[in-house]
C-alpha atoms as a PDB file:
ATOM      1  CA  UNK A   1      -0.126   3.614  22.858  1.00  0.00           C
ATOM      2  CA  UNK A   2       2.386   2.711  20.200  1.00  0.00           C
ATOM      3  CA  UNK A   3       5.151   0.216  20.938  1.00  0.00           C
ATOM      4  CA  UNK A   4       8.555   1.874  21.212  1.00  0.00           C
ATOM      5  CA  UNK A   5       9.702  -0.516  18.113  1.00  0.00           C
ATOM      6  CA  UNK A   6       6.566   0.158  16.217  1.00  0.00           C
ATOM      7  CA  UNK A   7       8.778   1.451  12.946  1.00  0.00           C
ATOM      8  CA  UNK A   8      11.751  -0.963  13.022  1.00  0.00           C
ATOM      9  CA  UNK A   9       8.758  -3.979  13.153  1.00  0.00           C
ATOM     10  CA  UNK A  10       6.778  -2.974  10.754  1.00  0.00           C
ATOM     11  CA  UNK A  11       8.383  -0.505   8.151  1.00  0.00           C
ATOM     12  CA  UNK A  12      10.909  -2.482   6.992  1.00  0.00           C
ATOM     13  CA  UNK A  13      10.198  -3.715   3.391  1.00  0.00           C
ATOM     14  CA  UNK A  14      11.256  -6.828   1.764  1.00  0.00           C
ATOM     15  CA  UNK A  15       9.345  -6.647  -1.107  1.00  0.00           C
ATOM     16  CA  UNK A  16       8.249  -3.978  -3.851  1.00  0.00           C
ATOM     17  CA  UNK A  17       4.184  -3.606  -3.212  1.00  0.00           C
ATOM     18  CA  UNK A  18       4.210  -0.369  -5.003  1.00  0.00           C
ATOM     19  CA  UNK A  19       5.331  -0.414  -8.876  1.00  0.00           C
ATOM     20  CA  UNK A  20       4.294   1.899 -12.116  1.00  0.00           C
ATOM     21  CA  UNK A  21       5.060   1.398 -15.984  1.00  0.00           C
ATOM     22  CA  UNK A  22       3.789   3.392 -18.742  1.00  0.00           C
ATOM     23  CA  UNK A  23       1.307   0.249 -19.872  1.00  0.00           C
ATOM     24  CA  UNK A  24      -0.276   0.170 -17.005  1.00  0.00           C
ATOM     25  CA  UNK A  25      -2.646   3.195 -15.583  1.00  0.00           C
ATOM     26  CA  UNK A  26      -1.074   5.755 -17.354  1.00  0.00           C
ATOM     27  CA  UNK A  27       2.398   5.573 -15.023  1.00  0.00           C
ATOM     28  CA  UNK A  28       0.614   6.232 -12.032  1.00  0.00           C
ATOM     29  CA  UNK A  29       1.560   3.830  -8.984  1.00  0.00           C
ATOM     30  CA  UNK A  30      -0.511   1.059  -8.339  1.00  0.00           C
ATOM     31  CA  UNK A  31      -0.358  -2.213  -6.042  1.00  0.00           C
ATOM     32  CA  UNK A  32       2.221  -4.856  -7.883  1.00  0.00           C
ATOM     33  CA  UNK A  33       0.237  -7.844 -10.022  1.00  0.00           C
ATOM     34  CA  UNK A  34      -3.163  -5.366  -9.968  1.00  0.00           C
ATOM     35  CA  UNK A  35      -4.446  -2.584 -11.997  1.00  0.00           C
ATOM     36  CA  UNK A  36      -5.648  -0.714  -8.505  1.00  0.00           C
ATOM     37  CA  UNK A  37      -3.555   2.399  -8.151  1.00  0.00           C
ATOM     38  CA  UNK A  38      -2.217   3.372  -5.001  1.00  0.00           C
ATOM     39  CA  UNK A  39      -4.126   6.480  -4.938  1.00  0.00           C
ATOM     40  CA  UNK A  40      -7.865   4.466  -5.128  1.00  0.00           C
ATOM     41  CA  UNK A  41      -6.402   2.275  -2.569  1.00  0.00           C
ATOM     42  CA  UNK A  42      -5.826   5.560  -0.186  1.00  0.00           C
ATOM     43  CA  UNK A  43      -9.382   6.943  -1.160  1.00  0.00           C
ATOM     44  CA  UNK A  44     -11.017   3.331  -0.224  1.00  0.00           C
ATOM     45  CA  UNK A  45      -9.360   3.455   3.330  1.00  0.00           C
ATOM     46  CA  UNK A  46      -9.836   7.371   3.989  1.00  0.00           C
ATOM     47  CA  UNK A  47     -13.642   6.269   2.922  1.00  0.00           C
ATOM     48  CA  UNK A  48     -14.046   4.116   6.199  1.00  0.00           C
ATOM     49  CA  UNK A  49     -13.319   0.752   4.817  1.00  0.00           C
ATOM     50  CA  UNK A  50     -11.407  -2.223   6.183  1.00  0.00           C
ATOM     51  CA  UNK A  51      -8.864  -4.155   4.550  1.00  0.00           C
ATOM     52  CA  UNK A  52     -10.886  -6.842   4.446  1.00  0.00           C
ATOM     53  CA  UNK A  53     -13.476  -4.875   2.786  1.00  0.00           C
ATOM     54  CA  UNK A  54     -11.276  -4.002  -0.079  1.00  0.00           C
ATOM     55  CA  UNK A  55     -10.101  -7.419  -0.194  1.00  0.00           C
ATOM     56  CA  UNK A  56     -13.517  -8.023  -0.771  1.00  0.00           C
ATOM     57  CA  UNK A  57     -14.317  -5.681  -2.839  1.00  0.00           C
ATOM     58  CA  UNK A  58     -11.235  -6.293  -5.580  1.00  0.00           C
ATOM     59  CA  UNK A  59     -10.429  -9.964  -5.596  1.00  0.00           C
ATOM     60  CA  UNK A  60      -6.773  -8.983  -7.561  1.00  0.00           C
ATOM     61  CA  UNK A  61      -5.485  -7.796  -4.294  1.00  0.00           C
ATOM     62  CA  UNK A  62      -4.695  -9.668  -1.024  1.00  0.00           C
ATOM     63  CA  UNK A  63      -4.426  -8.501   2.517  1.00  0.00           C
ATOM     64  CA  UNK A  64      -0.585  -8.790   2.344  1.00  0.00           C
ATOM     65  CA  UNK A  65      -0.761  -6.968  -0.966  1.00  0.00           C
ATOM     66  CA  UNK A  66      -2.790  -3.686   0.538  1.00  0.00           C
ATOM     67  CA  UNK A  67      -0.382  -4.151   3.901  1.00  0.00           C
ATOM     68  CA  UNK A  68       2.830  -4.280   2.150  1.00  0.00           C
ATOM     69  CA  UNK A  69       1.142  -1.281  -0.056  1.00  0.00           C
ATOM     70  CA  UNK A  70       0.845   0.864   3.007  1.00  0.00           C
ATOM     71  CA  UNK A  71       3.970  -0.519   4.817  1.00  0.00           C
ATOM     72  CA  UNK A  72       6.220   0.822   1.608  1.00  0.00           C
ATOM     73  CA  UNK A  73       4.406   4.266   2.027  1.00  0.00           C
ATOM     74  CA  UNK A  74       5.266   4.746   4.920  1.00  0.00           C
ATOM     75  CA  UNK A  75       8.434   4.050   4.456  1.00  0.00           C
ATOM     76  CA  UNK A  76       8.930   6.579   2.124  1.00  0.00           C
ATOM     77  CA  UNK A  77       7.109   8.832   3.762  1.00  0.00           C
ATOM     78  CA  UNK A  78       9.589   8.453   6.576  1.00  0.00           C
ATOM     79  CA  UNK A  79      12.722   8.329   4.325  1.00  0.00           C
ATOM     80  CA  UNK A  80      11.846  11.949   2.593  1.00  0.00           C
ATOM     81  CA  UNK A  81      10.824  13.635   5.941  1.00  0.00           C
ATOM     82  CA  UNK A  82      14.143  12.564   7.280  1.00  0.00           C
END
């Protein structure tokens, strides 16, 4: 079950995980301070693996990184549906 102040705990952002620039990837969004866009991030999690697994994996990011990642997708996600 989810808490009842599962959103306002964790969705609120206080720092930019998420940036793009044309020098980097072609524009596309990618995890701030790595070249690992957000949408490889999204394919390594929807292929089964942990954080801590693609922590492993790509030394550049940290588990705050990936969190704060997700947490300021979710947040947008939220913003446009409401």
């Amino acid at each position: 079950m989810v808490p009842a102040n599962f959103n306002k705990r964790l969705l609120p952002i206080d720092e930019k995980w998420i940036v793009s620039d044309k020098d980097h990837l072609g524009g596309k969004p990618r995890v701030q301070g790595t070249r690992i866009s957000v949408a490889f991030l999204l394919e390594c999690l929807a292929s089964g693996m942990s954080v801590a697994e693609i922590v492993d994996a790509y030394p550049t990011l940290t588990e705050n990184a990936v969190q704060g990642a997700l947490r300021e997708l979710a947040h947008e996600k939220e913003a446009a549906a409401g």
